[in-house]
Protein backbone atom coordinates (compact mmCIF):
# COMPACT_ATOMS: atom_id res chain seq x y z
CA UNK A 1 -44.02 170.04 -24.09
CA UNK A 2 -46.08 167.08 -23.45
CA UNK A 3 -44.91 163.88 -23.34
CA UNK A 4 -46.89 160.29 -22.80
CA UNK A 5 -47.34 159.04 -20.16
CA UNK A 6 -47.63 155.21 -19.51
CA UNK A 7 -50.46 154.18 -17.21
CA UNK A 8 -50.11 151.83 -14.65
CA UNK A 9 -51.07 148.09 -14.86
CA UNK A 10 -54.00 148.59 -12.31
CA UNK A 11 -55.25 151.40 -14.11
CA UNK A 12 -55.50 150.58 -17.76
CA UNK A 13 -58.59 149.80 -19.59
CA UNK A 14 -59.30 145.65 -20.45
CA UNK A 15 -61.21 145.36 -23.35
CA UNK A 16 -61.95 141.70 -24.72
CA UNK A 17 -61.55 140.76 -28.65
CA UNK A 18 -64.46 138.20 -29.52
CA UNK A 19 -65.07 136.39 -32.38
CA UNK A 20 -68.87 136.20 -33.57
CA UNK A 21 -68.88 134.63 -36.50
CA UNK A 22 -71.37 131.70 -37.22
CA UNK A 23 -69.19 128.21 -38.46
CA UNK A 24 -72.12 126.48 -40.49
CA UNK A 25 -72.01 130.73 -42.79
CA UNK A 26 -68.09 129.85 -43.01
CA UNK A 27 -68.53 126.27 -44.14
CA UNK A 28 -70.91 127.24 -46.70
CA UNK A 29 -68.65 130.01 -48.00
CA UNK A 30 -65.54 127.72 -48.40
CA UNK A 31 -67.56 124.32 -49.85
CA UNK A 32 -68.88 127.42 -52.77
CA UNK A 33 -65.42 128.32 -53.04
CA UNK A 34 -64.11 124.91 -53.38
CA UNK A 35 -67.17 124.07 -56.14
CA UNK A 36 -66.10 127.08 -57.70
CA UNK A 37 -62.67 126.50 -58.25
CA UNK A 38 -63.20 123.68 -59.73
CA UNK A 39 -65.15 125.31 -62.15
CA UNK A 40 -62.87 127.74 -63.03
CA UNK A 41 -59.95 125.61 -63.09
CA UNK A 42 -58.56 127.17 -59.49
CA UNK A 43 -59.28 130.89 -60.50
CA UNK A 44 -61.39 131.91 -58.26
CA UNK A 45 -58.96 130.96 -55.48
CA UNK A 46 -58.57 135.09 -55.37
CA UNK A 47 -62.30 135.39 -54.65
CA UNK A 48 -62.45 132.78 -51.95
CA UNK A 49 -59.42 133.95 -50.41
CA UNK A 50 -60.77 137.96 -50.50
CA UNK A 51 -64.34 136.34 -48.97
CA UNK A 52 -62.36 134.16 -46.24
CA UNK A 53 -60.04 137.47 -45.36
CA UNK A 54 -63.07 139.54 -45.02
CA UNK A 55 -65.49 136.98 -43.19
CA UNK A 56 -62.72 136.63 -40.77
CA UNK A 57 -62.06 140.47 -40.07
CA UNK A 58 -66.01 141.61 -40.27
CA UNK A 59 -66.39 139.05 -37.61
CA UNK A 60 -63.28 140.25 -35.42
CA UNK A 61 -64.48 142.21 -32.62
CA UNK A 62 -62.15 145.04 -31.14
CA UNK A 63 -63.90 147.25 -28.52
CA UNK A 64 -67.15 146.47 -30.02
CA UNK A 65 -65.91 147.74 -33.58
CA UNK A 66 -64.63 145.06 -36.16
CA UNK A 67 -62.02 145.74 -38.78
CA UNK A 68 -62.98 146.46 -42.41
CA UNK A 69 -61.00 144.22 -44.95
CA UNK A 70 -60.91 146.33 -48.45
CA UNK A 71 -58.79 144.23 -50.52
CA UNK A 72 -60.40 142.59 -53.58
CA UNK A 73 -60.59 140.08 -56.08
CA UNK A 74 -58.98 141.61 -58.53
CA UNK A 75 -56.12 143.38 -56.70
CA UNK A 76 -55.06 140.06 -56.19
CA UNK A 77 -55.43 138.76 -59.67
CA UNK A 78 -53.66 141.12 -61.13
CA UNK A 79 -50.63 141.18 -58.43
CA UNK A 80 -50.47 137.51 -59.59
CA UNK A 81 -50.77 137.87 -62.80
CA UNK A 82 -47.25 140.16 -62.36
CA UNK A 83 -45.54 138.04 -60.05
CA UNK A 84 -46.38 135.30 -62.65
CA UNK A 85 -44.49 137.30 -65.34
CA UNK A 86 -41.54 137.70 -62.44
CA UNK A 87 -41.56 134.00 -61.16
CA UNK A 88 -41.62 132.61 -64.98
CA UNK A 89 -38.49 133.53 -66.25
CA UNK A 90 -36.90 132.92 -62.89
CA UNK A 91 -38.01 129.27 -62.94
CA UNK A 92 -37.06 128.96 -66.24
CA UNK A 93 -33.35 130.18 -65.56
CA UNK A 94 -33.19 128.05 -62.45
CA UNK A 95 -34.46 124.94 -64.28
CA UNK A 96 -31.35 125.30 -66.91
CA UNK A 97 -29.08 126.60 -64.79
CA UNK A 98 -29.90 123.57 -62.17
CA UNK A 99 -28.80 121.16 -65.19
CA UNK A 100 -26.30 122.65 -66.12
CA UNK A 101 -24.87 123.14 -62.31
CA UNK A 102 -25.28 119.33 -61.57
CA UNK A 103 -22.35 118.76 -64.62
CA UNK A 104 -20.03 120.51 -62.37
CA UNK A 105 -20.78 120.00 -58.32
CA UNK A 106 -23.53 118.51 -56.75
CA UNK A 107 -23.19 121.54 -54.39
CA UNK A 108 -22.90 124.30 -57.25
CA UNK A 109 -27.30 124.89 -56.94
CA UNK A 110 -26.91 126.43 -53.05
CA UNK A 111 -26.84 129.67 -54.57
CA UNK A 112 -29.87 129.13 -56.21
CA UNK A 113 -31.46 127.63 -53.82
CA UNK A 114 -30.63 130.38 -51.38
CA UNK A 115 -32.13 132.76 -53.96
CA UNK A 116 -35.23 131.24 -53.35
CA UNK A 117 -35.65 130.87 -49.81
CA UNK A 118 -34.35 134.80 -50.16
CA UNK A 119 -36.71 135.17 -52.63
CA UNK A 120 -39.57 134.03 -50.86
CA UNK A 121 -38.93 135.84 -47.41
CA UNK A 122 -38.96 139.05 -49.62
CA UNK A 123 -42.98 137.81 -50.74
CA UNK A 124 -43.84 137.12 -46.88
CA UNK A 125 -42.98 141.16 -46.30
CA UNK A 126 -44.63 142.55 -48.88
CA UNK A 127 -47.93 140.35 -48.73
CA UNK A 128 -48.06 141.64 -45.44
CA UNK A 129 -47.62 144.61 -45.96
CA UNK A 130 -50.58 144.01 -48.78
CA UNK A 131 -53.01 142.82 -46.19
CA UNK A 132 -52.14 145.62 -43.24
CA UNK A 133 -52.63 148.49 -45.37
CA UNK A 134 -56.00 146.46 -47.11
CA UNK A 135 -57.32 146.65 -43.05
CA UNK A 136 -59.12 149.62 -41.86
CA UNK A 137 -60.58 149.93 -38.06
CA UNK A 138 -62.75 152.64 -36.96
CA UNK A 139 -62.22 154.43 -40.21
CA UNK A 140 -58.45 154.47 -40.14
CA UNK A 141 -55.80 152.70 -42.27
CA UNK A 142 -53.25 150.28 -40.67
CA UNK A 143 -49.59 150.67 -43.15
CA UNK A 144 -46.58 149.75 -43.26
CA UNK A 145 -43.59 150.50 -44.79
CA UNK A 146 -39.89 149.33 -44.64
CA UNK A 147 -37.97 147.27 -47.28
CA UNK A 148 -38.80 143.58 -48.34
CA UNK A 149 -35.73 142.93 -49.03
CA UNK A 150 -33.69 143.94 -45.66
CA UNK A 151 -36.21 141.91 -44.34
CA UNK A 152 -35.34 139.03 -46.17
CA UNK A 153 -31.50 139.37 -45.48
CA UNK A 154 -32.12 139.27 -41.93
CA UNK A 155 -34.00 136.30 -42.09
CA UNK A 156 -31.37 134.16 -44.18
CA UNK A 157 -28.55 135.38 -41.71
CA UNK A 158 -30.88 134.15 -38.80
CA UNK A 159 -31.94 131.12 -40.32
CA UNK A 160 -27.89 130.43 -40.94
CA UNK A 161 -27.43 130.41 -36.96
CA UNK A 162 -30.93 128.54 -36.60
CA UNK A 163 -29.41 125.76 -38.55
CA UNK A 164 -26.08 125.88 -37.06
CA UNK A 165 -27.63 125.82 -33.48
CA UNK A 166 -29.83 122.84 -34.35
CA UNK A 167 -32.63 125.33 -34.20
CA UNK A 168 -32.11 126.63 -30.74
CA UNK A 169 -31.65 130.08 -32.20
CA UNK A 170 -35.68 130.13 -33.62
CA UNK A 171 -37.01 132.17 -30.89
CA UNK A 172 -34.37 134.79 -31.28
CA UNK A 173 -34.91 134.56 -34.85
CA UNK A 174 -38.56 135.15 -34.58
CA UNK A 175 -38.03 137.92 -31.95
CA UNK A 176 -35.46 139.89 -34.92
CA UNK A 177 -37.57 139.58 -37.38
CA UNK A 178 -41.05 140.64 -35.49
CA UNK A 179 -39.32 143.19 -34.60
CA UNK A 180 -38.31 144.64 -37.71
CA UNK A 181 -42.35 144.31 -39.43
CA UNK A 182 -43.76 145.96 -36.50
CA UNK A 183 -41.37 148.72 -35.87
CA UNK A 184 -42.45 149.43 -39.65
CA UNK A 185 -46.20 148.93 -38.89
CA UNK A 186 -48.67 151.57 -38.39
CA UNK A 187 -51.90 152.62 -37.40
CA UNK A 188 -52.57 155.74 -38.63
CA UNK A 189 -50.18 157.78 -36.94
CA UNK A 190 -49.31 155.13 -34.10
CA UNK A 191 -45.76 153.54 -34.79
CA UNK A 192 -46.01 149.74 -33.77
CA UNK A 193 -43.31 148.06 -31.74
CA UNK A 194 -42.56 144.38 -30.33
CA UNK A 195 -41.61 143.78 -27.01
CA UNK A 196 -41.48 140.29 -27.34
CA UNK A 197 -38.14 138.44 -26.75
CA UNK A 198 -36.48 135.30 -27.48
CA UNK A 199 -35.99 134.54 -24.11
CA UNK A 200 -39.97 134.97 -23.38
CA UNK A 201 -40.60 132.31 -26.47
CA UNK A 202 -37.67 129.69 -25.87
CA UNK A 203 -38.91 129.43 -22.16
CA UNK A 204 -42.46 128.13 -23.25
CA UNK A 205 -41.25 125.91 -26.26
CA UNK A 206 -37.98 124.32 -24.85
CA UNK A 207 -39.73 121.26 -24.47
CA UNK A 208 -40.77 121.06 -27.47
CA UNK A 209 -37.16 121.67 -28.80
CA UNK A 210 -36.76 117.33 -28.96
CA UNK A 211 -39.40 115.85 -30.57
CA UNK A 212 -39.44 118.89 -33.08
CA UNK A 213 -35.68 119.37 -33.94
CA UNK A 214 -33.52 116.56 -32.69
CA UNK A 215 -35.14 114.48 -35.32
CA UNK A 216 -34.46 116.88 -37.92
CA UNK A 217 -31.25 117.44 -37.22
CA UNK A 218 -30.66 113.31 -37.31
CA UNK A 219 -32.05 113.40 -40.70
CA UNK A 220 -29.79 115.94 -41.74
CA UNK A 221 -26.79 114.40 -40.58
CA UNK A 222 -27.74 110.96 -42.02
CA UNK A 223 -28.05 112.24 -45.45
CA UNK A 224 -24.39 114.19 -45.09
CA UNK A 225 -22.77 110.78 -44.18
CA UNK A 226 -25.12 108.40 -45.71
CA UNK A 227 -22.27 106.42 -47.18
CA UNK A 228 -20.12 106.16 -43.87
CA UNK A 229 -23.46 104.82 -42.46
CA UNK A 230 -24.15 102.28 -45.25
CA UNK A 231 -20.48 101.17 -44.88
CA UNK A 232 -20.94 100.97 -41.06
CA UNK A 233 -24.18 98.76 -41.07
CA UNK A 234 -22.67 96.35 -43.32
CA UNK A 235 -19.80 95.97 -41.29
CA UNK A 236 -22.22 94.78 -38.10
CA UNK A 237 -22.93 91.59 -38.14
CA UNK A 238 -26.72 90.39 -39.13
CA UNK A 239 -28.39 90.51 -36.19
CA UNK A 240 -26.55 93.94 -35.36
CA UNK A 241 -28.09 95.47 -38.96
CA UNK A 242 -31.52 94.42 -37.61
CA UNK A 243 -31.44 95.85 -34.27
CA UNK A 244 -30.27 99.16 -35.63
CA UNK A 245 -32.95 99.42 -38.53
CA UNK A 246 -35.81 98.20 -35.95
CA UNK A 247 -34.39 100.98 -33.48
CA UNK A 248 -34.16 103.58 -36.32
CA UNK A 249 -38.41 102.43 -37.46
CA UNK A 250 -38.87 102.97 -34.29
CA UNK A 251 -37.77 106.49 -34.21
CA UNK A 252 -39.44 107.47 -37.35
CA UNK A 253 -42.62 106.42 -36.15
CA UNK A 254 -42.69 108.16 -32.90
CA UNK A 255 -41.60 111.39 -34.67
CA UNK A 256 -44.24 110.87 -37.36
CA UNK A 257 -46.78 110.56 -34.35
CA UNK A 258 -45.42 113.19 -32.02
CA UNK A 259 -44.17 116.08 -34.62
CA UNK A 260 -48.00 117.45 -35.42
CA UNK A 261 -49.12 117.49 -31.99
CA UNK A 262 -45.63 119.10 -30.84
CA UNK A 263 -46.33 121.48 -33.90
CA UNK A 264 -49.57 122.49 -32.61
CA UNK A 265 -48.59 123.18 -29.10
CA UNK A 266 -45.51 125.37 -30.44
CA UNK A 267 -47.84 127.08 -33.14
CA UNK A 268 -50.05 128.38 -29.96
CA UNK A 269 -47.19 129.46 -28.00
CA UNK A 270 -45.92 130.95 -30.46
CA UNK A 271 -49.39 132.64 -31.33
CA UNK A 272 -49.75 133.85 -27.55
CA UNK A 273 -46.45 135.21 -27.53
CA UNK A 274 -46.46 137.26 -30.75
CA UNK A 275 -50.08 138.72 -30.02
CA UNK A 276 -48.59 139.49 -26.37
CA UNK A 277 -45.89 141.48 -27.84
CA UNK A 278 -47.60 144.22 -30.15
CA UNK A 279 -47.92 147.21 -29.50
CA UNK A 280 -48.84 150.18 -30.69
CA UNK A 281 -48.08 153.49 -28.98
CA UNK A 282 -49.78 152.61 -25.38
CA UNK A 283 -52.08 150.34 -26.99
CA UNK A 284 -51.09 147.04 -25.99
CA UNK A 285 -52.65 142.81 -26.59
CA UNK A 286 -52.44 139.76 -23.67
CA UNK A 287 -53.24 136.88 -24.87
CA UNK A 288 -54.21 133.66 -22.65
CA UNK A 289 -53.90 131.42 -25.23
CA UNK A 290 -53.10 127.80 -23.76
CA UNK A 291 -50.26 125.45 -25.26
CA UNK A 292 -52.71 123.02 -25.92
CA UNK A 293 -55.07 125.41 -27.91
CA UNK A 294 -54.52 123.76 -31.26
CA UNK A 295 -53.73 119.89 -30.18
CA UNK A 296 -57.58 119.48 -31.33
CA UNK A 297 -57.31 121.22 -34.33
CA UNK A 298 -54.30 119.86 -35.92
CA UNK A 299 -55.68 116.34 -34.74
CA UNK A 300 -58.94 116.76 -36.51
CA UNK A 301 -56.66 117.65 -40.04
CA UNK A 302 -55.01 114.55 -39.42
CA UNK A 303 -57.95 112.51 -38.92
CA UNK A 304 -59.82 114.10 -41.64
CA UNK A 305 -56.42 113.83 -43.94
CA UNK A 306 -56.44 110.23 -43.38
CA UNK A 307 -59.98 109.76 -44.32
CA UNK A 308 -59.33 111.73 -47.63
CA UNK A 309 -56.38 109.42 -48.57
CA UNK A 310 -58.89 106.30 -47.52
CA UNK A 311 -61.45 107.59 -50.26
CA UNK A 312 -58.92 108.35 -52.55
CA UNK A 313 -57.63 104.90 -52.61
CA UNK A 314 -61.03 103.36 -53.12
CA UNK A 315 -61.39 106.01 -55.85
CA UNK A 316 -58.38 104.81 -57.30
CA UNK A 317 -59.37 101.41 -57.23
CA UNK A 318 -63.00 101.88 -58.70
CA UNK A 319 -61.17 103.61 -61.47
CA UNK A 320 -59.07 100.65 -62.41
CA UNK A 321 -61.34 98.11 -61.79
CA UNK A 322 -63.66 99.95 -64.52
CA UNK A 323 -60.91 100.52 -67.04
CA UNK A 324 -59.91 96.95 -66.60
CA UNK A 325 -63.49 95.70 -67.18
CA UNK A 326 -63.47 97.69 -70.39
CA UNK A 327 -60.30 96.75 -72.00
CA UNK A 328 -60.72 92.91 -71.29
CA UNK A 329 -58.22 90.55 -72.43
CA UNK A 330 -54.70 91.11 -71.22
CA UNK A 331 -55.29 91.53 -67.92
CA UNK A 332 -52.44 90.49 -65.54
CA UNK A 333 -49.82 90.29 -67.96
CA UNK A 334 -47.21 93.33 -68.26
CA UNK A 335 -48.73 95.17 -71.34
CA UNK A 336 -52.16 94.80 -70.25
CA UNK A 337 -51.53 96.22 -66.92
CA UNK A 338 -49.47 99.26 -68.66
CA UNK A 339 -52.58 99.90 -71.12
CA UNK A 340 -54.70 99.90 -68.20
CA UNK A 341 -52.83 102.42 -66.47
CA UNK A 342 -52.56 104.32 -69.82
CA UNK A 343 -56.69 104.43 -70.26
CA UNK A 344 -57.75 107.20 -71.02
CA UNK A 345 -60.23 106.71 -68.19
CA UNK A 346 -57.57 105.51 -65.33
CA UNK A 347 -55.66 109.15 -66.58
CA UNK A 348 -59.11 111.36 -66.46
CA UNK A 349 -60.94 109.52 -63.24
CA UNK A 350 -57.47 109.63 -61.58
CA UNK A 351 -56.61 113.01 -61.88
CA UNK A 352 -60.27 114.23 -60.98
CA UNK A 353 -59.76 112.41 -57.67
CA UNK A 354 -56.98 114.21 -57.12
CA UNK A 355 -58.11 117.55 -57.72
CA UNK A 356 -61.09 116.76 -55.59
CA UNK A 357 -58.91 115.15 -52.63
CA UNK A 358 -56.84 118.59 -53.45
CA UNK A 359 -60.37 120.89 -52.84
CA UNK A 360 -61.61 118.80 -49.82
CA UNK A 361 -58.22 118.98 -48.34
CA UNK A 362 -58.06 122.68 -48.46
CA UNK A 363 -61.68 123.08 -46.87
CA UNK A 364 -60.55 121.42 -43.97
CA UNK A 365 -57.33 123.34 -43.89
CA UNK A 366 -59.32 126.37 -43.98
CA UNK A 367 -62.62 125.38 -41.31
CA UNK A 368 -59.84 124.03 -38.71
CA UNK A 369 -56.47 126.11 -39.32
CA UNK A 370 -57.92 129.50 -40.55
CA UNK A 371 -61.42 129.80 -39.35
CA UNK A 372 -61.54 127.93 -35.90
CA UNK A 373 -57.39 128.50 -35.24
CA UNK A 374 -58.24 132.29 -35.47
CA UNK A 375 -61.61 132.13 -33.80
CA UNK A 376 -59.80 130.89 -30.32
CA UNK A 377 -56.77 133.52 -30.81
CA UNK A 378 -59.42 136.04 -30.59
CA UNK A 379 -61.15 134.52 -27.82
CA UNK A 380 -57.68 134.65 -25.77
CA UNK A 381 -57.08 137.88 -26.45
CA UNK A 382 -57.67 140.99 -24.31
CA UNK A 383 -56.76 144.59 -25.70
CA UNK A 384 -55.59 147.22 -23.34
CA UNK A 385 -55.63 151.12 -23.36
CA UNK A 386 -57.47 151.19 -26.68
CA UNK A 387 -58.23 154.92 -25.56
CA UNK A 388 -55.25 155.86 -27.12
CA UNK A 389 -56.58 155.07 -30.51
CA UNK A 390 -59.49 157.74 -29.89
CA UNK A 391 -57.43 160.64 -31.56
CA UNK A 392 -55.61 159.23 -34.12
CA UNK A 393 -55.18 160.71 -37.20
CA UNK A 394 -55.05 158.73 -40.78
CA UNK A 395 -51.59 158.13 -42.44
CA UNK A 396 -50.05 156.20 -45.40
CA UNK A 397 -51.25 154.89 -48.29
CA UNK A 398 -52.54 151.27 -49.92
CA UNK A 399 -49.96 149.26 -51.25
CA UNK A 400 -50.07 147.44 -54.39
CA UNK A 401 -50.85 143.69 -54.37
CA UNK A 402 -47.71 142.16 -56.10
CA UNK A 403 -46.56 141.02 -52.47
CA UNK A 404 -50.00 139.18 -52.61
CA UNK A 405 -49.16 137.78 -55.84
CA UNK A 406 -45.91 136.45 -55.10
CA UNK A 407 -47.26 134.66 -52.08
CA UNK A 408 -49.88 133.27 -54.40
CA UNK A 409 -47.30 132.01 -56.89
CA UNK A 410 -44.98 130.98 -53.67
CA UNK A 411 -47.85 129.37 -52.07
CA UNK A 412 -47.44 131.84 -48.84
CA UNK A 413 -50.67 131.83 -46.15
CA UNK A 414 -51.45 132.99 -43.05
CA UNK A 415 -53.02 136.51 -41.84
């Protein structure tokens, strides 16, 4: 009987991933996406997101072979078109069920709520599960199988300690549940594993653990004993109250600062350590992704959301000032201002600003954190033993795209 044999460190085979696709053929394909949508009233989101999928993957080099992305349009439509008919009577029920809960507790929604967050751990599995078996390399099917919603139990039990331990339990958390998608993932006939741990994650984010949590966490506490706060400040004398608010502005705006660029830096550890844990029989990844991989990024979606809002508000204002101009008399007084607001101009030129903030937004969100995020995750990465992968033989089968659909309807991303 033959069993494996695991080679050495010295003596396995390095073989670099690279990325080689060209940004300006990206940028083009999302602005046509964006201009399309907006045609088609946001339908053709499935398109764009099949195109950006499959850009991303044809350009994905793996031992000089790229994966094949063979999910389409209208897979997706149609697993959203389902979900829709799942998610509509569900908001529906929670919407009267919420009013009539707040009659009795203010508390008596948690289970709903917890339904929810259940609910949408359940569409994370299964749209993954959508987009591993939609991925073929060298001619072989990647699949998966295990049960959404196991997967989703383990992931409210964990997120229960994560809150209780002020979110020190996350990297244990991720580790579990990692765990539990890969030992489920195939490719072919090669059973995945993850041999990441939380131990290997907490040691690179730790620092990270104040200006990410500790904030949070004062938040939450704040709004349980808002009132025994209230009562405390008035109790302080004047100059006391002022101090403490000053202190507390203070503390908001370093958060608001630090808590994207702390976000960033744990989003590429966390990257680096997930790709450094797969594995699949001998097959293994290493990535040399740096903690400060994404600081750009995330500061360039900043920058670029700021400039958005900036146009919007200057959109805004156009809109008014024309409305005003056409209604004339009444201006400054209460009614006037109200039936200026009411125009039907202010109403049409207002919410076409928005949708076009909405489109622009998501073109950066998808040049900087999908297209150029991905682009240096590849770069990092190095794949070892892929010689492993030269005899394998085809398994499992496509699986339907209602997972897709539910993340759709949830509004789920990611690979």
């Amino acid at each position: 009987m033959n069993e494996a044999v695991s080679l050495p460190l010295s003596a396995e085979s390095a073989n670099p991933a690279a990325f080689t696709g060209v940004r300006g053929d990206f940028r083009r394909l999302i602005i046509r996406g964006a201009l399309l949508e907006l045609i088609t009233l946001g339908f053709y989101r499935f398109w764009l997101a099949t195109d950006t999928q499959r850009h991303l993957w044809s350009h994905t080099s793996v031992g000089g072979d790229a994966p094949e992305y063979t999910g389409t349009a209208k897979e997706l439509l149609i697993g959203f078109l389902i979900a829709l008919a799942i998610l509509a009577p569900v908001y529906l029920a929670y919407f009267f069920v919420g009013l009539e809960a707040e009659l009795y507790q203010d508390f008596a929604s948690i289970p709903l709520v917890l339904f929810f967050y259940l609910f949408y751990q359940f569409a994370i599995y299964r749209a993954r599960r959508y987009r591993l078996t939609r991925t073929v390399w060298r001619g072989v099917r990647f699949w998966m199988k295990g049960s959404g919603w196991v997967y989703a139990l383990q992931a409210g039990l964990w997120m229960l300690l994560v809150i209780i331990t002020l979110g020190l339990a996350q990297p244990w958390r991720q580790a579990a549940l990692e765990r539990y998608k890969m030992k489920n993932s195939y490719y072919g006939d090669l059973a995945g594993r993850f041999d990441g741990t939380g131990w290997g994650l907490a040691k690179q984010i730790w620092p990270l653990w104040i200006p990410l949590v500790l904030p949070i966490g004062f938040v939450v506490l704040a709004s349980i004993y808002y009132e025994s706060f209230v009562i405390g400040l008035i109790l302080y004398e004047p100059r006391t109250i002022g101090l403490i608010v000053l202190v507390l502005l203070i503390v908001v705006l370093v958060f608001l600062i630090a808590f994207p660029f702390a976000y960033a830096a744990y989003k590429a550890a966390e990257w680096a350590w997930w790709m450094s844990g797969i594995r699949f029989a001998d097959i293994r990844m290493e990535s040399k992704l740096s903690i400060s991989a994404f600081i750009a990024l995330y500061g360039k979606v900043i920058g670029w959301t700021f400039l958005l809002l900036a146009v919007l508000s200057v959109w805004f204002t156009g809109v008014i000032v024309g409305a005003s101009a056409a209604i004339g008399d009444g201006i400054g007084e209460a009614e006037g201002d109200l039936a200026i607001l009411q125009h039907p101009v202010v109403l049409m030129g207002s919410a076409l600003g928005y949708v076009l903030c909405a489109l622009a937004f998501g073109i950066v969100v998808r040049m900087y954190l999908r297209r150029d995020l991905w682009a240096r995750v590849v770069a990092s990465t190095v794949i070892y033993n892929m010689s492993a992968a030269d005899s394998v033989t085809g398994r499992g089968v496509a699986a339907n795209a209602l997972g897709e659909g539910l993340a759709d309807g949830l509004h789920i991303g990611g690979f």
